[in-house]
Protein backbone atom coordinates (compact mmCIF):
# COMPACT_ATOMS: atom_id res chain seq x y z
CA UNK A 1 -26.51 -16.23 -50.52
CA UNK A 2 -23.26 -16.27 -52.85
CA UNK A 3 -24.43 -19.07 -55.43
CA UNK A 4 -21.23 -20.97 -55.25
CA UNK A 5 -22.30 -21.79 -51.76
CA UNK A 6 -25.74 -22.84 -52.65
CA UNK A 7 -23.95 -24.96 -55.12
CA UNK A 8 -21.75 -26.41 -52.54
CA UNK A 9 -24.78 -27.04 -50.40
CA UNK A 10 -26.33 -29.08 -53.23
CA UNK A 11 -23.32 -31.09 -53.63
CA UNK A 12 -23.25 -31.53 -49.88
CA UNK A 13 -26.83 -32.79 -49.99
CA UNK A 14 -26.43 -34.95 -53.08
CA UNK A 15 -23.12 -36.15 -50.83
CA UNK A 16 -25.28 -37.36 -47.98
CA UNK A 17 -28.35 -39.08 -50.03
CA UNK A 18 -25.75 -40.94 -51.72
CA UNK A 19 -23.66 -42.19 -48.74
CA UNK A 20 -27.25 -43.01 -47.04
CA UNK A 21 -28.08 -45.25 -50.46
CA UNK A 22 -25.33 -47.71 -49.53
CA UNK A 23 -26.18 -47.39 -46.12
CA UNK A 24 -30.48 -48.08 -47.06
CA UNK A 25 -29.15 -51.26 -48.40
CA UNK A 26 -31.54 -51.28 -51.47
CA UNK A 27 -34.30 -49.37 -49.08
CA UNK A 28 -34.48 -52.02 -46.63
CA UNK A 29 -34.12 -49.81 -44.02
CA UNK A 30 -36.14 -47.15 -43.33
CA UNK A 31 -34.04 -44.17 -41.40
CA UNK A 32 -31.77 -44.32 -44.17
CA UNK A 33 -34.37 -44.45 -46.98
CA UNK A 34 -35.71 -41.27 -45.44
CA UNK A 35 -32.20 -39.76 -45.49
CA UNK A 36 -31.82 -40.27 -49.21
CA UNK A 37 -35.44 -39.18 -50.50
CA UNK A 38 -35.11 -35.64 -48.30
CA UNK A 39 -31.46 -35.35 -49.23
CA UNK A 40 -31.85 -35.90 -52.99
CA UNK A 41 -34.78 -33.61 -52.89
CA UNK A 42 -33.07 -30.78 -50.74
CA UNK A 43 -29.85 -30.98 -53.51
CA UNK A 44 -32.41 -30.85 -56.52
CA UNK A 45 -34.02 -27.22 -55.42
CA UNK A 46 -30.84 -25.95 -53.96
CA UNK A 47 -29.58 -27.19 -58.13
CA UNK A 48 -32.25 -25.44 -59.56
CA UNK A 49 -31.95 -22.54 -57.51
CA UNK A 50 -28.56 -22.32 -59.34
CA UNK A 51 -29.59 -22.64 -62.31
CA UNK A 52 -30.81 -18.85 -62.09
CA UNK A 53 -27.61 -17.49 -62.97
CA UNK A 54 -25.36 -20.13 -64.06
CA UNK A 55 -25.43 -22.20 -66.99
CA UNK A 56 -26.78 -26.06 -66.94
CA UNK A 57 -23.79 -27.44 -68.13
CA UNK A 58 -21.37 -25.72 -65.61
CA UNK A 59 -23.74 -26.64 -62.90
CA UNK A 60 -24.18 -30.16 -63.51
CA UNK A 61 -20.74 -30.51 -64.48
CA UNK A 62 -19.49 -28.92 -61.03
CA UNK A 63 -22.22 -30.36 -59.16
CA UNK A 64 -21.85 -33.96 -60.43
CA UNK A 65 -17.99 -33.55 -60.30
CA UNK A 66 -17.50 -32.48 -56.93
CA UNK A 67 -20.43 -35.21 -56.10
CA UNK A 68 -18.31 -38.04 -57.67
CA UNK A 69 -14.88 -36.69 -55.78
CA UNK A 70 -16.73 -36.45 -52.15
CA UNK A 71 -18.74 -40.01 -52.68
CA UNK A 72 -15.26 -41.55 -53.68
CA UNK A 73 -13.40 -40.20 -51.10
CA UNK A 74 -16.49 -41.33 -48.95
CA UNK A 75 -16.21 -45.15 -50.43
CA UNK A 76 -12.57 -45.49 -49.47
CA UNK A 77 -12.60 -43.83 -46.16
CA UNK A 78 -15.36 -45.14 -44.36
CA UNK A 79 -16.61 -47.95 -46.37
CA UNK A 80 -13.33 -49.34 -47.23
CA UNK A 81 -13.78 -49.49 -50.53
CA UNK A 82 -10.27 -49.26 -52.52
CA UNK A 83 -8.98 -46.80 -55.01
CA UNK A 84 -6.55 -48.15 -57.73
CA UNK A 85 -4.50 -46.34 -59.79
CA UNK A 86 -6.73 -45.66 -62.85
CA UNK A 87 -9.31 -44.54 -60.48
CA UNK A 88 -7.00 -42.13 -58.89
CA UNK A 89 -6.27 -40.55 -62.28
CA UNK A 90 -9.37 -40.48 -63.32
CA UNK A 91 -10.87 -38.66 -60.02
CA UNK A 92 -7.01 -36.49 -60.78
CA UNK A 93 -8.54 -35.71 -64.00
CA UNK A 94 -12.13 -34.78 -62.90
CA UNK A 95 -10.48 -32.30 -60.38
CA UNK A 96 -8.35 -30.92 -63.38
CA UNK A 97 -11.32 -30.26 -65.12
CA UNK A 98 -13.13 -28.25 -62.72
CA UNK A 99 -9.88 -26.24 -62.05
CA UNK A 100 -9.94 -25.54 -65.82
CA UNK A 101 -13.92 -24.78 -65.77
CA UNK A 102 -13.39 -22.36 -62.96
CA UNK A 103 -10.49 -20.57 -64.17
CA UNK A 104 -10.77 -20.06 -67.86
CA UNK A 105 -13.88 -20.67 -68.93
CA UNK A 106 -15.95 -17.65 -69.83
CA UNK A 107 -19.43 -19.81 -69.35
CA UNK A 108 -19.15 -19.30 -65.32
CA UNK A 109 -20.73 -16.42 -63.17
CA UNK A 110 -17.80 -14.92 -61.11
């Protein structure tokens, strides 16, 4: 398997424990408790397994990037949480930089 996907798959996972966090509401409810232990761990191998080939700095960065895009986009879709301006720079500018890790920087398997 390509290890961009495996990376997306971790991101995916990480995606999913965090959205069932909010929704454990501080672990007092069990289904979603489960979600985010199995989740979290299932994104942490599926990391490492990364980690084989690519750098720990791209990895995290992409992997916590992405995370923080999909989790925001997440907040203000279905939990209604809102977006301000500063924020949408700021999530702008975390996009940028993943653009500009993918594209020119010399540190990531292709």
């Amino acid at each position: 398997m390509p290890v961009y996907l495996i990376l997306a798959f971790a991101v995916l996972f990480e995606t999913i424990g965090t959205t069932a966090l909010k929704m454990s509401v501080q672990f007092t409810k069990l289904g979603p408790s489960i979600v985010v232990v199995l989740a979290y761990a299932a994104s942490f191998y599926l990391l490492s397994i990364t980690l084989r080939t690519m750098s720990v700095g791209v990895v995290y960065a992409l992997w916590s990037g992405l995370g923080i895009i999909m989790i925001a986009t997440i907040g203000w879709t279905i939990f209604g949480q809102k977006l301000d301006l500063a924020a949408i720079a700021g999530l702008a500018m975390i996009i940028g930089g993943i653009a500009v890790i993918n594209l020119f920087s010399n540190s990531v398997t292709h």
